[in-house]
Protein backbone atom coordinates (compact mmCIF):
# COMPACT_ATOMS: atom_id res chain seq x y z
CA UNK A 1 127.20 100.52 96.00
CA UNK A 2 127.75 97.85 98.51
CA UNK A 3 126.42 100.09 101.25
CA UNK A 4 123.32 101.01 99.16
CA UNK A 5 122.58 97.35 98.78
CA UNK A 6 122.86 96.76 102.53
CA UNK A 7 120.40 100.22 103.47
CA UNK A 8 117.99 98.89 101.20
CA UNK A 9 118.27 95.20 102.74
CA UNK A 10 117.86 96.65 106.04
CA UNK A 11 114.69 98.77 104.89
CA UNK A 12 113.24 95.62 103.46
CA UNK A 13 113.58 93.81 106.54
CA UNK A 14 112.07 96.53 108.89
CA UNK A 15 108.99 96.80 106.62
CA UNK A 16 108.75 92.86 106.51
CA UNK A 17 108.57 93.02 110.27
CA UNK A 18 106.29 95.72 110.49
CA UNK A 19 103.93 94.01 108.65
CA UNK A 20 104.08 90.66 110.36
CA UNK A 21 103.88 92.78 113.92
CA UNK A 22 100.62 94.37 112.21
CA UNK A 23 98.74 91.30 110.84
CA UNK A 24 99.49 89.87 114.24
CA UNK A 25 96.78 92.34 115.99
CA UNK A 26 93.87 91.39 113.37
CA UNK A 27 91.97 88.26 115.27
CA UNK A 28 90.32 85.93 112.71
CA UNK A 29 87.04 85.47 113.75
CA UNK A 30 85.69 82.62 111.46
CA UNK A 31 85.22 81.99 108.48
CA UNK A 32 81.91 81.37 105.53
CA UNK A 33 81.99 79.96 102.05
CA UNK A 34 79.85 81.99 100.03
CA UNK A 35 77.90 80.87 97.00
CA UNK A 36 77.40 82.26 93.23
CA UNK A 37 74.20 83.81 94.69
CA UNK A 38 73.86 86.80 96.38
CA UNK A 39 73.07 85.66 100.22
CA UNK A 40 73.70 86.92 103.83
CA UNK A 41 75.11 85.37 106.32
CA UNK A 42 76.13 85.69 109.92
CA UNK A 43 79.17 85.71 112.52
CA UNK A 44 77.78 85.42 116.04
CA UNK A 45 80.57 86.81 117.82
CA UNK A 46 80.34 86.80 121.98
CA UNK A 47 81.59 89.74 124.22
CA UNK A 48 84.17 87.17 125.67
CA UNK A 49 86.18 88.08 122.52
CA UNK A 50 86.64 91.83 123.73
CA UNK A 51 86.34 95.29 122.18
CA UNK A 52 87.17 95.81 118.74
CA UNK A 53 87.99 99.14 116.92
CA UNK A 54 88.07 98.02 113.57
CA UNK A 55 86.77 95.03 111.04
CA UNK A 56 87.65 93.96 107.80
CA UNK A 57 87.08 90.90 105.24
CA UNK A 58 89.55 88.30 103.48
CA UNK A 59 88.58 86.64 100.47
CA UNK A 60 89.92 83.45 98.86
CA UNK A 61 89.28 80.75 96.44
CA UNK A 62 87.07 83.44 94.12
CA UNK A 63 86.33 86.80 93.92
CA UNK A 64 83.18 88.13 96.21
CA UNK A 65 81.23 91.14 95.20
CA UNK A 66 80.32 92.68 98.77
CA UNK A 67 77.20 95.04 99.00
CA UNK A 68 76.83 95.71 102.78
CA UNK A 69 77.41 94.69 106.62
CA UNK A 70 75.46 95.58 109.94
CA UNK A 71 77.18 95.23 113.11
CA UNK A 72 75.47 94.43 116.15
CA UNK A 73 76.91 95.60 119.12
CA UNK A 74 75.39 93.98 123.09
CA UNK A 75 74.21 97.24 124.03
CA UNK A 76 71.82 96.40 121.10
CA UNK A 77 73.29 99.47 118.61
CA UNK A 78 73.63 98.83 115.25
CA UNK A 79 76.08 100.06 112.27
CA UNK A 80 74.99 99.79 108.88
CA UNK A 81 77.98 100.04 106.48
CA UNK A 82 77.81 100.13 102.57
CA UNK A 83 80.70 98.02 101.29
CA UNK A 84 80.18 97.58 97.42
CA UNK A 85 83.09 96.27 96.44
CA UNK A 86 84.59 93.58 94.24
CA UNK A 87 87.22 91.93 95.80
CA UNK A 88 89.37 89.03 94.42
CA UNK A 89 90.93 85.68 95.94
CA UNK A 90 93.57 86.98 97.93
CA UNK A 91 92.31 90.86 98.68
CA UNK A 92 90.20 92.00 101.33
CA UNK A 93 88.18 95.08 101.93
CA UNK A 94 89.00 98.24 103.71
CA UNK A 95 89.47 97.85 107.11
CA UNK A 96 86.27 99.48 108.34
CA UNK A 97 86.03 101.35 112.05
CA UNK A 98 83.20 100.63 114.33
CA UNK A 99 81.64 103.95 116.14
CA UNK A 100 80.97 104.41 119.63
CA UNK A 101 82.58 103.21 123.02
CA UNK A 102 81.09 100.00 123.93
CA UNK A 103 82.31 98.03 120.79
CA UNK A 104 81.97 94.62 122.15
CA UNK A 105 80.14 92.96 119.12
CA UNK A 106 76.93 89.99 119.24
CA UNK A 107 76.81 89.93 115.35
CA UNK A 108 78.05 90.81 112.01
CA UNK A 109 75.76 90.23 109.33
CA UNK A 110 77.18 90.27 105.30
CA UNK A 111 75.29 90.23 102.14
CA UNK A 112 77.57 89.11 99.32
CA UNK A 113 77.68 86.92 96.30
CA UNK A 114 80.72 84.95 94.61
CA UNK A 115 81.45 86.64 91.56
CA UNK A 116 82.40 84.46 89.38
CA UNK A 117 80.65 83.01 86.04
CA UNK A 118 79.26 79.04 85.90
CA UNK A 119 76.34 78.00 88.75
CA UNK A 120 78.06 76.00 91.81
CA UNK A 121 81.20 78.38 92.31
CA UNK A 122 82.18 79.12 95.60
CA UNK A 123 84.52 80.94 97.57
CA UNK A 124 85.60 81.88 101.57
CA UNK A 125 85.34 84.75 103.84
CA UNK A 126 86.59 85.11 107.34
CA UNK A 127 86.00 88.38 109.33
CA UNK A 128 88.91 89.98 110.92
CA UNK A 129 88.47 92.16 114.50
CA UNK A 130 91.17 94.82 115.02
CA UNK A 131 91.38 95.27 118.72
């Protein structure tokens, strides 16, 4: 018993550190509050920041309902990705992987609405870069 208690301890504490090793790589770059209106809005993001491989989006406060994102890259490329989700305070979407080579991104560009009932609620994104 007592050495089942101490594998699973020792499990718990490897996956605890895995994850704070993992959420380490994800670079928060910035943050938007987001209205009870559906709206876009922008990250200007410069190539000083590097390459990234993968994006995703944090919510808090209130839950967003996310309909798509286009990702500008410099070499002037674009992705259009179809998000469609609901996500509540606390969740985030999938973590979404950019195409091609030269993934240094200019832009990311969201449209998104709080979902949540009453005029005047708001809640906060931030965009995460995976490099």
């Amino acid at each position: 018993m007592k050495r089942a208690v101490l594998m699973a301890f020792a499990i718990f504490l490897f996956a605890a550190g895995a994850t704070a090793v993992s959420a380490q790589n994800w670079e928060n770059l910035g943050s938007k509050e987001v209205k009870d209106r559906s709206e876009q809005d922008t990250w200007h993001i410069t190539a000083a920041k590097g390459q990234f491989k993968k994006i995703k989006f944090a919510v808090s406060r209130r839950q967003v309902r996310f309909y798509r994102c286009e990702v500008t890259y410099t070499n002037g490329e674009k992705d259009n990705i179809e998000i469609r989700n609901l996500i509540r305070a606390g969740g985030e979407t999938r973590a979404i992987d950019l195409k091609g080579n030269d993934r240094y991104i200019s832009k990311v560009d969201i449209w998104y609405e709080a979902a949540t009932p009453g005029r005047g609620a708001r809640s906060t994104v931030t965009l995460y870069g995976l490099k």
